[in-house]
C-alpha atoms as a PDB file:
ATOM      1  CA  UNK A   1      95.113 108.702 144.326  1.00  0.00           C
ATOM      2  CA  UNK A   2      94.610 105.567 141.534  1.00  0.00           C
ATOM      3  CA  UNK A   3      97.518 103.617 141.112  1.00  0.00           C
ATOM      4  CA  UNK A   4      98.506 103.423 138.086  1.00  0.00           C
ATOM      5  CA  UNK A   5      99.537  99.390 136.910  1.00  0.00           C
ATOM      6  CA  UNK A   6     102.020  98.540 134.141  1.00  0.00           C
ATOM      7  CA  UNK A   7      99.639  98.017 131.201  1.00  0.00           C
ATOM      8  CA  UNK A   8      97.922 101.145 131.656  1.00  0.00           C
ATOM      9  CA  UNK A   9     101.609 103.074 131.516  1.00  0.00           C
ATOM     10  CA  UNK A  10     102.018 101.151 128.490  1.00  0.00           C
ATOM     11  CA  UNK A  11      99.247 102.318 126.773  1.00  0.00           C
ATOM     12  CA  UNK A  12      99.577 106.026 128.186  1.00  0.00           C
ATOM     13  CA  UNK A  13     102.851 105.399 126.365  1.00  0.00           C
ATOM     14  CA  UNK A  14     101.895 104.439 123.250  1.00  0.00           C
ATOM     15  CA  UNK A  15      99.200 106.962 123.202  1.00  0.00           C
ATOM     16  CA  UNK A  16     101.837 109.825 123.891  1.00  0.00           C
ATOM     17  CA  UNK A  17     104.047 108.073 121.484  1.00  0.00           C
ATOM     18  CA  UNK A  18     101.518 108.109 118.332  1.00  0.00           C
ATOM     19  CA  UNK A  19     100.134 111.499 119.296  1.00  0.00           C
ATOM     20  CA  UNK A  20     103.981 113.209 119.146  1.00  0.00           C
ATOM     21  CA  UNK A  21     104.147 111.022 115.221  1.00  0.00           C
ATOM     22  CA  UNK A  22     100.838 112.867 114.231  1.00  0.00           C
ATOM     23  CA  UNK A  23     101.700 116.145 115.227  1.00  0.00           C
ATOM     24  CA  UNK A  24     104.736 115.741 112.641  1.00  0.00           C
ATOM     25  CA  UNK A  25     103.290 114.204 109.791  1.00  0.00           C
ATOM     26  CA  UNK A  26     102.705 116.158 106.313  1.00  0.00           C
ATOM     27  CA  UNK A  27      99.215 115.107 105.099  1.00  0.00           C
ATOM     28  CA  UNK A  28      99.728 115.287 101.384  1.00  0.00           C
ATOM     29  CA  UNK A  29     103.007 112.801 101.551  1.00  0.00           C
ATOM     30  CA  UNK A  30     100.518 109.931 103.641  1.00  0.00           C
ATOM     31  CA  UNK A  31     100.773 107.040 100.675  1.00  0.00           C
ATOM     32  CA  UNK A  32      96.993 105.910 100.958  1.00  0.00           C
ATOM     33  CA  UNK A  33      96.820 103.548  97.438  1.00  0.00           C
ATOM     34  CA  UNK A  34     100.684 102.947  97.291  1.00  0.00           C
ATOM     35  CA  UNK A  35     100.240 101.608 100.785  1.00  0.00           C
ATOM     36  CA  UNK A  36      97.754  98.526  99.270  1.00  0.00           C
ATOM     37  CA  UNK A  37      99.346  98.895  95.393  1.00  0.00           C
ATOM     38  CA  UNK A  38     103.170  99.450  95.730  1.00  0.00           C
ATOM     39  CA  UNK A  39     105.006  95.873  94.591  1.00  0.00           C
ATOM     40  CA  UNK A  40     106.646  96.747  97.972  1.00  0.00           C
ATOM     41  CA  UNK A  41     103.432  96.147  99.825  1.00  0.00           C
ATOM     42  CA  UNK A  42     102.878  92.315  99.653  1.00  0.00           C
ATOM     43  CA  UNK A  43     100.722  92.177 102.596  1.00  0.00           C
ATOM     44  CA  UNK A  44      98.089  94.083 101.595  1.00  0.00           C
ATOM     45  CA  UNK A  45      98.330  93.071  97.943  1.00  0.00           C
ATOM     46  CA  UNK A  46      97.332  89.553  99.211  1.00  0.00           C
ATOM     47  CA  UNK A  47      94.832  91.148 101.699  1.00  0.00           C
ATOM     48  CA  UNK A  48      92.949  92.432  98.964  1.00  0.00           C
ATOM     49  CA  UNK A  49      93.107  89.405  96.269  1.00  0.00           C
ATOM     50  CA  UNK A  50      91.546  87.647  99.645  1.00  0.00           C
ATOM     51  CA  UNK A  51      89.469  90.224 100.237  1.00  0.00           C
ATOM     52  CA  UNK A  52      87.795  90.769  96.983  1.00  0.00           C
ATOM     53  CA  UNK A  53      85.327  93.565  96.054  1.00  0.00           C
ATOM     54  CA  UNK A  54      84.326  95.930  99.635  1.00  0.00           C
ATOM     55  CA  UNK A  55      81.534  98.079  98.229  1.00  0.00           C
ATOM     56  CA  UNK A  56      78.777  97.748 100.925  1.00  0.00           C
ATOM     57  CA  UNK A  57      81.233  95.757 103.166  1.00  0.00           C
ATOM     58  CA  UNK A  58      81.415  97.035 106.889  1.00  0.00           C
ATOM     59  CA  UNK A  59      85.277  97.663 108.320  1.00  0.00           C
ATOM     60  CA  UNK A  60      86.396  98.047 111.334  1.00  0.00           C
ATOM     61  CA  UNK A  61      90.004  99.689 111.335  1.00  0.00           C
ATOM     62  CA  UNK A  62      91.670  98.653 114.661  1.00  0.00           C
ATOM     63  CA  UNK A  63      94.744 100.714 115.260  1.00  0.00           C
ATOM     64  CA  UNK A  64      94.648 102.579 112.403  1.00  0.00           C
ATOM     65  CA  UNK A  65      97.440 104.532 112.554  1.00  0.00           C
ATOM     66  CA  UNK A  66      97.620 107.477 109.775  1.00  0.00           C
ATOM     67  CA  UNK A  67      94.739 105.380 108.110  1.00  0.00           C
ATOM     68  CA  UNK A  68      96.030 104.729 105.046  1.00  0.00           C
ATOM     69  CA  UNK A  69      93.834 101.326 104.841  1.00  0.00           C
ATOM     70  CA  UNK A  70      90.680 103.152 105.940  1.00  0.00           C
ATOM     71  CA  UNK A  71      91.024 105.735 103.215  1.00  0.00           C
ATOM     72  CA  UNK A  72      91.474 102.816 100.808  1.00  0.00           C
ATOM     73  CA  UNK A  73      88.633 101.091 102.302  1.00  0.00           C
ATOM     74  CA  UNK A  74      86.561 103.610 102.375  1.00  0.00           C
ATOM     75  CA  UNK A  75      87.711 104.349  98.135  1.00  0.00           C
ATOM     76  CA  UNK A  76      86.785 101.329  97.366  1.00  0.00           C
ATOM     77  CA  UNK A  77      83.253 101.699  98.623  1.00  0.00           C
ATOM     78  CA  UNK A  78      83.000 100.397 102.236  1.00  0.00           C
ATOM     79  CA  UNK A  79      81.289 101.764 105.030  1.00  0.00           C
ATOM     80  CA  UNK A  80      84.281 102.159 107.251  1.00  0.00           C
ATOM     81  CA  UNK A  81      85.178 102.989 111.165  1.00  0.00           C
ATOM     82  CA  UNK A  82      88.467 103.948 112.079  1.00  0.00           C
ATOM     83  CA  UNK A  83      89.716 103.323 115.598  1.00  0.00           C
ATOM     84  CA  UNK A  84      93.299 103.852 117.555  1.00  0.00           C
ATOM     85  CA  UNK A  85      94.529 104.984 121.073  1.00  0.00           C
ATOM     86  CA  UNK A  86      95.742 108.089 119.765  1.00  0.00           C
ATOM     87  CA  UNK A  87      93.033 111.187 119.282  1.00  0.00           C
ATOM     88  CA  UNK A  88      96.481 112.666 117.431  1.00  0.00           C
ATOM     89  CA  UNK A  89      96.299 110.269 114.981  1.00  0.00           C
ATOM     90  CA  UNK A  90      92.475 110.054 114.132  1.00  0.00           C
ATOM     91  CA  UNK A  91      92.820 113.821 114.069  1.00  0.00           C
ATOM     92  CA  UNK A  92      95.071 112.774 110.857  1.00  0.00           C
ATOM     93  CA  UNK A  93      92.653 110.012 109.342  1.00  0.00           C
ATOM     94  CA  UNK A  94      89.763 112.980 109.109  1.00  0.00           C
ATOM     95  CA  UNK A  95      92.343 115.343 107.031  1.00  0.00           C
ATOM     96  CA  UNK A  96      92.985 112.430 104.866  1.00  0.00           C
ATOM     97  CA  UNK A  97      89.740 111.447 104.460  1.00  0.00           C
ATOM     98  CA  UNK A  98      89.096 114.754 103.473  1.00  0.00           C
ATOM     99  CA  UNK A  99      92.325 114.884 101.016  1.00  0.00           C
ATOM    100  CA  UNK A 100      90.369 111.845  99.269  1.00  0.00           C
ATOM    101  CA  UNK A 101      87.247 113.066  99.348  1.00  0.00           C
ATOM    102  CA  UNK A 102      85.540 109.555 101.206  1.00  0.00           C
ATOM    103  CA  UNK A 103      83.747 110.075 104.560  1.00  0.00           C
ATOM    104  CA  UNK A 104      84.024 107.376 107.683  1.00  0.00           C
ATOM    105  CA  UNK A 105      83.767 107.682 111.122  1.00  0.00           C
ATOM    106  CA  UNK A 106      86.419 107.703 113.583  1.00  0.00           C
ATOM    107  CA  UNK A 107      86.274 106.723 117.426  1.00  0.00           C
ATOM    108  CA  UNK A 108      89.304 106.667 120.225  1.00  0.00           C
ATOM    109  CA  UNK A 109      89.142 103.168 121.181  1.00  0.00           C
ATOM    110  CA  UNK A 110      91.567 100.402 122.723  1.00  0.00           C
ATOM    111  CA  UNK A 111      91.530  97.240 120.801  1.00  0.00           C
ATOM    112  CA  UNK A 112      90.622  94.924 124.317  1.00  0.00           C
ATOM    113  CA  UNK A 113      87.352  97.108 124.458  1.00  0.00           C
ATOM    114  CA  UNK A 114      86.000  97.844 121.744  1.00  0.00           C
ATOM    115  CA  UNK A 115      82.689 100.011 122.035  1.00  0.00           C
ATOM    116  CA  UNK A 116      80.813  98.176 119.098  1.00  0.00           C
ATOM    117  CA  UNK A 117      77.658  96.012 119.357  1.00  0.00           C
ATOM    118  CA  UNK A 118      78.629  92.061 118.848  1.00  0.00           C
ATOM    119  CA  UNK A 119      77.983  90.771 115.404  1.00  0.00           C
ATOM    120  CA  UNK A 120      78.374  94.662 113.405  1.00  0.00           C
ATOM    121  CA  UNK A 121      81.240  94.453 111.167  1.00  0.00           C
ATOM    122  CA  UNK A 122      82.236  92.109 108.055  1.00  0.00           C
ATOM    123  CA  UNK A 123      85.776  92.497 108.257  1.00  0.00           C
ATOM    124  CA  UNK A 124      87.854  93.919 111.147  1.00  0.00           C
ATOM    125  CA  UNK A 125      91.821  94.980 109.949  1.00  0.00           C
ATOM    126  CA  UNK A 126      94.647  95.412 112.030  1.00  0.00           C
ATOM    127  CA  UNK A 127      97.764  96.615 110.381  1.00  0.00           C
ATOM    128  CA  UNK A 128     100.807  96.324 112.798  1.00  0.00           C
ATOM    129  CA  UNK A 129      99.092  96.523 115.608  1.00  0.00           C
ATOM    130  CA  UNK A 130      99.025  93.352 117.793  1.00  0.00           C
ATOM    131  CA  UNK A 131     102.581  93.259 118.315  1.00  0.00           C
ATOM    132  CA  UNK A 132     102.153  96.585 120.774  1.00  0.00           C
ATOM    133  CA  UNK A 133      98.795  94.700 122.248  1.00  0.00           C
ATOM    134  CA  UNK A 134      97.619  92.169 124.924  1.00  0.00           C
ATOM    135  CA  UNK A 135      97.124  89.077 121.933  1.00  0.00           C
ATOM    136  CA  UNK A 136      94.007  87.509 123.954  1.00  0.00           C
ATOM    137  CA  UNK A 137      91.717  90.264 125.064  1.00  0.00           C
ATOM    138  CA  UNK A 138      92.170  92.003 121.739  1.00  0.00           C
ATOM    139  CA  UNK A 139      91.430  88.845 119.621  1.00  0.00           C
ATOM    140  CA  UNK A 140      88.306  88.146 122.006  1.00  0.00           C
ATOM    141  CA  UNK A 141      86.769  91.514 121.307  1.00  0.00           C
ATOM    142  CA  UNK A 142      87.567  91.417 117.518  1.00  0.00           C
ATOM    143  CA  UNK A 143      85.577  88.079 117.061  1.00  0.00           C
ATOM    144  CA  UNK A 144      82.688  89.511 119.470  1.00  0.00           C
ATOM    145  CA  UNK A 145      82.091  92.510 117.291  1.00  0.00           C
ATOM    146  CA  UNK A 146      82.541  90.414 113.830  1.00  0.00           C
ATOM    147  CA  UNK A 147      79.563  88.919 112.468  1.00  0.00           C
ATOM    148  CA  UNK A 148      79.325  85.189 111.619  1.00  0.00           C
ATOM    149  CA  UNK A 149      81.244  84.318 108.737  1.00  0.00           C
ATOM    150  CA  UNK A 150      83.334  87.820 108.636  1.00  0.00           C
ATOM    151  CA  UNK A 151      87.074  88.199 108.880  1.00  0.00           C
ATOM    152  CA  UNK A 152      89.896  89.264 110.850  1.00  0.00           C
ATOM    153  CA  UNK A 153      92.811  90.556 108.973  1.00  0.00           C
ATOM    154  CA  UNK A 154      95.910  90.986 110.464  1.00  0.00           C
ATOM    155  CA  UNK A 155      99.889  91.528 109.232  1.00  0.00           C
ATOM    156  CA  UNK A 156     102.538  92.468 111.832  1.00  0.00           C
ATOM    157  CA  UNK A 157     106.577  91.682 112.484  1.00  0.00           C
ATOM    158  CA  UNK A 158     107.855  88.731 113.466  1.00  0.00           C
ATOM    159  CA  UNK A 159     110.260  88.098 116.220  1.00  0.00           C
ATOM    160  CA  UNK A 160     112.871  85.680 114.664  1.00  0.00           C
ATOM    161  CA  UNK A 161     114.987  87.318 112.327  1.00  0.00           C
ATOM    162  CA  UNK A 162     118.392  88.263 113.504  1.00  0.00           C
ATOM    163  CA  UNK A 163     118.988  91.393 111.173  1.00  0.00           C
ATOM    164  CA  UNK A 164     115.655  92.770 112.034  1.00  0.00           C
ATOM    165  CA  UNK A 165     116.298  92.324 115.238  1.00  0.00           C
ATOM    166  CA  UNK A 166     119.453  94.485 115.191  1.00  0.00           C
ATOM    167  CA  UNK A 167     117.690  97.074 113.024  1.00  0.00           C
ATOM    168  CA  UNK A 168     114.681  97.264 115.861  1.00  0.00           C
ATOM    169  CA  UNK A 169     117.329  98.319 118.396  1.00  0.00           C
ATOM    170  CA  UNK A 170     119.025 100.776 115.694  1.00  0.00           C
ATOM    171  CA  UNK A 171     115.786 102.750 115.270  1.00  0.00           C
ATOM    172  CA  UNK A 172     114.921 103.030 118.802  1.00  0.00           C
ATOM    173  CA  UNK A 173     113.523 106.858 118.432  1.00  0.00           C
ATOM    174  CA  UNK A 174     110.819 105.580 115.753  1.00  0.00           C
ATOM    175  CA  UNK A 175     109.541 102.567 117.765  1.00  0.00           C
ATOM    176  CA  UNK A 176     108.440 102.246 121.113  1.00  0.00           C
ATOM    177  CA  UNK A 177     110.131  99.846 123.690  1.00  0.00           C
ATOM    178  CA  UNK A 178     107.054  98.320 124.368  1.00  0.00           C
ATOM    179  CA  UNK A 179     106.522  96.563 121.019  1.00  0.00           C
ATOM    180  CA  UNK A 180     106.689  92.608 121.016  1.00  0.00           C
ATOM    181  CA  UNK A 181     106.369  91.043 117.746  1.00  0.00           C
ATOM    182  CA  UNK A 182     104.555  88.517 116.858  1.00  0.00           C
ATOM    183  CA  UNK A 183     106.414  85.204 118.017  1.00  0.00           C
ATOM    184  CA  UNK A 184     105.627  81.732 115.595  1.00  0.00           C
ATOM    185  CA  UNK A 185     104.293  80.144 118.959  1.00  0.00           C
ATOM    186  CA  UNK A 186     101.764  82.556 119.072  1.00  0.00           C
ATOM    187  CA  UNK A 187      99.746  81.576 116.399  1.00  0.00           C
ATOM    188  CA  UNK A 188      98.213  78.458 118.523  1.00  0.00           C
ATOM    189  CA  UNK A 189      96.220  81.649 120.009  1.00  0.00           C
ATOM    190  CA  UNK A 190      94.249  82.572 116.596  1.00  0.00           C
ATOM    191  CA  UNK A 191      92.920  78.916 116.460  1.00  0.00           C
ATOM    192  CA  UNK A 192      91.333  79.272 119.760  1.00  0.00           C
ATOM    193  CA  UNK A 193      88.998  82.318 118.406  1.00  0.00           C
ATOM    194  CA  UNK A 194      88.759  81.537 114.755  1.00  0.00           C
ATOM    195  CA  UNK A 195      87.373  78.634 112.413  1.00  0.00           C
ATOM    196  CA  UNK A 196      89.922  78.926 109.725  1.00  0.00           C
ATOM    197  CA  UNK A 197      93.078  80.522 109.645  1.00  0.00           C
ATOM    198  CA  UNK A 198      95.186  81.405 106.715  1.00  0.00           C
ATOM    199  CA  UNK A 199      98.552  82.506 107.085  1.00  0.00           C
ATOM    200  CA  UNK A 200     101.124  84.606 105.160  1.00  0.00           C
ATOM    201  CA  UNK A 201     104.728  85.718 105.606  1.00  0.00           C
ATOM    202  CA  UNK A 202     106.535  88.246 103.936  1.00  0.00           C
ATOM    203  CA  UNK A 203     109.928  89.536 103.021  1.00  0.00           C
ATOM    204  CA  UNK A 204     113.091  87.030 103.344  1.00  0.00           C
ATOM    205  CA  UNK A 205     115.543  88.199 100.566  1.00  0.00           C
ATOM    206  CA  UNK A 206     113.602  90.933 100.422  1.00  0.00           C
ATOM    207  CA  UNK A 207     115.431  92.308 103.032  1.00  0.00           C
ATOM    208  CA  UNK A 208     118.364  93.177 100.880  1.00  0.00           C
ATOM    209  CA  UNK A 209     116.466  96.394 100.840  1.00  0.00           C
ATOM    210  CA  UNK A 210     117.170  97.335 104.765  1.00  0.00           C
ATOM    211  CA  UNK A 211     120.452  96.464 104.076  1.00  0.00           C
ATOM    212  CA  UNK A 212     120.538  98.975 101.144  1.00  0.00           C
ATOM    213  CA  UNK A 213     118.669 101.956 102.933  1.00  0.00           C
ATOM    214  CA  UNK A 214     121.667 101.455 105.668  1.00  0.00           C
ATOM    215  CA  UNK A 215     124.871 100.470 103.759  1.00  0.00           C
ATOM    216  CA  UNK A 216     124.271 102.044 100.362  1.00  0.00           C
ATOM    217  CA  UNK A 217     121.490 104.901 101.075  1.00  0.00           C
ATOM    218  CA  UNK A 218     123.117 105.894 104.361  1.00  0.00           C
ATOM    219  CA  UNK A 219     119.647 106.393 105.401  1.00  0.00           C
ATOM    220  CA  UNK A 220     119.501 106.819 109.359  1.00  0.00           C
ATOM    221  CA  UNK A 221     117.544 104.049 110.445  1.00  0.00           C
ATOM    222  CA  UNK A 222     116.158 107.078 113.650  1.00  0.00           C
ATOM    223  CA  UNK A 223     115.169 109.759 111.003  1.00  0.00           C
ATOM    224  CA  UNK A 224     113.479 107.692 108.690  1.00  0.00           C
ATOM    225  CA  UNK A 225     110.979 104.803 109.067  1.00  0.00           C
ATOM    226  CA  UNK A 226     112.258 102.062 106.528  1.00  0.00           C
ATOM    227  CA  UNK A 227     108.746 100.283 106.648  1.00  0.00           C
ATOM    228  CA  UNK A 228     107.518 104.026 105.483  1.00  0.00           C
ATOM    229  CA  UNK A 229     110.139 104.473 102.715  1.00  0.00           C
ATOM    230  CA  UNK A 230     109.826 100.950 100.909  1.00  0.00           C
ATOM    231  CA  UNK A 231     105.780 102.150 100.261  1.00  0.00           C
ATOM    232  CA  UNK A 232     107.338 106.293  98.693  1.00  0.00           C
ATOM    233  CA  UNK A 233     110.207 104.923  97.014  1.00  0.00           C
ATOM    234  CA  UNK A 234     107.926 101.891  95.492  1.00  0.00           C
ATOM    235  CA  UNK A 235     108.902 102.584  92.181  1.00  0.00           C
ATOM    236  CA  UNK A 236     112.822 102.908  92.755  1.00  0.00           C
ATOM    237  CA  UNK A 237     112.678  99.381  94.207  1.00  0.00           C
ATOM    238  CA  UNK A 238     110.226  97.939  91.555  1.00  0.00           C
ATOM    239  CA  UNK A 239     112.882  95.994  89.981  1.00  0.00           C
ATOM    240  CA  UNK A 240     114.813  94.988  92.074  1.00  0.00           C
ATOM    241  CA  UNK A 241     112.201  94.245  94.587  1.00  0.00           C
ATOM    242  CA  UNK A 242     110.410  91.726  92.284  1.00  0.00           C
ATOM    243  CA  UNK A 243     113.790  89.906  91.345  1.00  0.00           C
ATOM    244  CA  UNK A 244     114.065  89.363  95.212  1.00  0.00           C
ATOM    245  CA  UNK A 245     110.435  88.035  95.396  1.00  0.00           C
ATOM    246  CA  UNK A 246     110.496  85.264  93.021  1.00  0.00           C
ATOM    247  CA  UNK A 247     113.738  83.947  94.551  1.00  0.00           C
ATOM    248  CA  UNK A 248     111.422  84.164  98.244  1.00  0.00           C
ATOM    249  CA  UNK A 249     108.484  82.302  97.095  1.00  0.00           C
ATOM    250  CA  UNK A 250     111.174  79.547  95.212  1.00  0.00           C
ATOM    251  CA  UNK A 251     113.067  79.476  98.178  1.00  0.00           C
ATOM    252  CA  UNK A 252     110.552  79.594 101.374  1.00  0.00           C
ATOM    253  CA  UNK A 253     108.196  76.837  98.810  1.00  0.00           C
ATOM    254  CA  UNK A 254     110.960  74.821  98.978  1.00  0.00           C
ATOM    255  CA  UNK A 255     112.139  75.297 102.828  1.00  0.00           C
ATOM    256  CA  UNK A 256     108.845  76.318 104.622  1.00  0.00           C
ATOM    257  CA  UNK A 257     110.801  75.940 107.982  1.00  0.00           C
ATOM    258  CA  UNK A 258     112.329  79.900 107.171  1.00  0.00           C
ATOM    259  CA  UNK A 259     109.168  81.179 106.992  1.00  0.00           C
ATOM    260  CA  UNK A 260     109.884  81.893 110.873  1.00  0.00           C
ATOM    261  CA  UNK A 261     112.740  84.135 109.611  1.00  0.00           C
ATOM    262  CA  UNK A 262     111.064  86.540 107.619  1.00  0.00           C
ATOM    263  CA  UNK A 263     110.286  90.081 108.660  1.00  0.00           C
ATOM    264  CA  UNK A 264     105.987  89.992 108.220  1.00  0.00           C
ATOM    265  CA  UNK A 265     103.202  87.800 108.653  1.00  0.00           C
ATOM    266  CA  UNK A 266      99.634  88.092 107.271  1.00  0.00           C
ATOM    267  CA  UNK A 267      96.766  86.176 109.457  1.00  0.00           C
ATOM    268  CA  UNK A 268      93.403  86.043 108.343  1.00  0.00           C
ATOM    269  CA  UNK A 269      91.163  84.356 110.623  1.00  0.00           C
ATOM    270  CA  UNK A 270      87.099  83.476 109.689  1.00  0.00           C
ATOM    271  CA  UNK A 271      84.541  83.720 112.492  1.00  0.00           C
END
């Protein structure tokens, strides 16, 4: 019999674990333009003022999820492949695709081996994804499979903030125990695969909003994903949301140091 090592439990894991989130998910509540247009979606709002106009572009989705960003991808005209560990959940990205009327092609894939010729794809987006991954292998195989001069786009969690960190071990039954996120430290490892890296973080006082879904909402952190509700309730927040964001961008401008404590951060490296 094959013995089975730790990684590949992991990834059994998180396969099981995003196949179980499929089979509950209503397809006509999936937030596909919200998800890149809600004021509560900063990282993809930058994301797309960096990336600029995708008709013709070729995307790789890695760890799509749902596939919110290859819907919108493939909206905005690009020729789009949609991968993830979980057959559940590219089971979900067709029925969207469908919703939307936009065609791509999906593919079970891990992100450390990708089954793509080198040099195919213009831009290769990871949305929360690395912090459940091996860092190395699956930054290796993204710049393999990028041509020269595309981009990999990346936004995850960061490991620093304190309340964050107490809300990660509240909501245990939406996250898996796997998950690391994404440690400042860590970023050393981009350089070593890409040319030029920009870098982004994301929500500080922001966060008043957690603290509102828990305090004020009562809304059980194990019941509902808060990183889900920000993008439906977008326009509930709108105000108060972009009140909070000026006062960020003053106050991480003028101490850059906190930029550690916030909750994302946005990476785009250039091959």
């Amino acid at each position: 019999m094959k013995k089975v090592n730790s990684g590949e439990k992991i990834l059994h894991k998180e396969e099981s674990f995003h196949d179980d989130w499929a089979a509950s998910v209503d397809i006509d509540r999936v937030a596909v333009d919200e998800f890149f247009e809600a004021c509560t979606a900063p990282e993809n709002r930058y994301i797309m003022q960096k990336l600029g106009d995708l008709n013709g572009k070729r995307i790789l989705e890695v760890g799509c999820g749902l596939g919110e960003a290859s819907v919108y991808f493939a909206k905005k005209g690009a020729d789009v492949v949609a991968t993830d560990i979980s057959s559940g959940m590219l089971e979900v990205v067709k029925k969207l695709a469908a919703l939307h009327n936009v065609s791509l092609t999906t593919k079970q894939a891990y992100s450390h081996e990708l089954d793509f010729v080198d040099n195919s794809f213009d831009v290769v987006y990871a949305a929360n994804l690395l912090h459940h991954i091996d860092l190395e292998p699956t930054l290796k195989e993204v710049k393999r499979v990028l041509k020269k001069g595309g981009v990999f786009i990346s936004w995850d969690p960061l490991a620093h903030n304190p309340m964050i960190n107490v809300y990660r071990k509240m909501a245990m039954k939406v996250r898996t125990d796997d998950e690391h996120p994404i440690q400042m430290k860590q970023l050393k490892i981009f350089k070593q695969f890409f040319s030029k890296i920009d870098i982004k973080t994301t929500w500080f006082f922001t966060l008043w909003i957690f603290l509102k879904f828990y305090f004020i909402d009562r809304v059980d952190p194990n019941k509902e994903r808060y990183w889900k509700k920000i993008i439906t309730d977008h326009k509930k927040l709108e105000k108060m949301y972009y009140r909070l964001e000026k006062i960020d961008n003053l106050f991480l401008k003028l101490f850059p140091f906190m930029r550690r404590f916030c909750w994302n951060i946005v990476v785009i490296g250039e091959k």
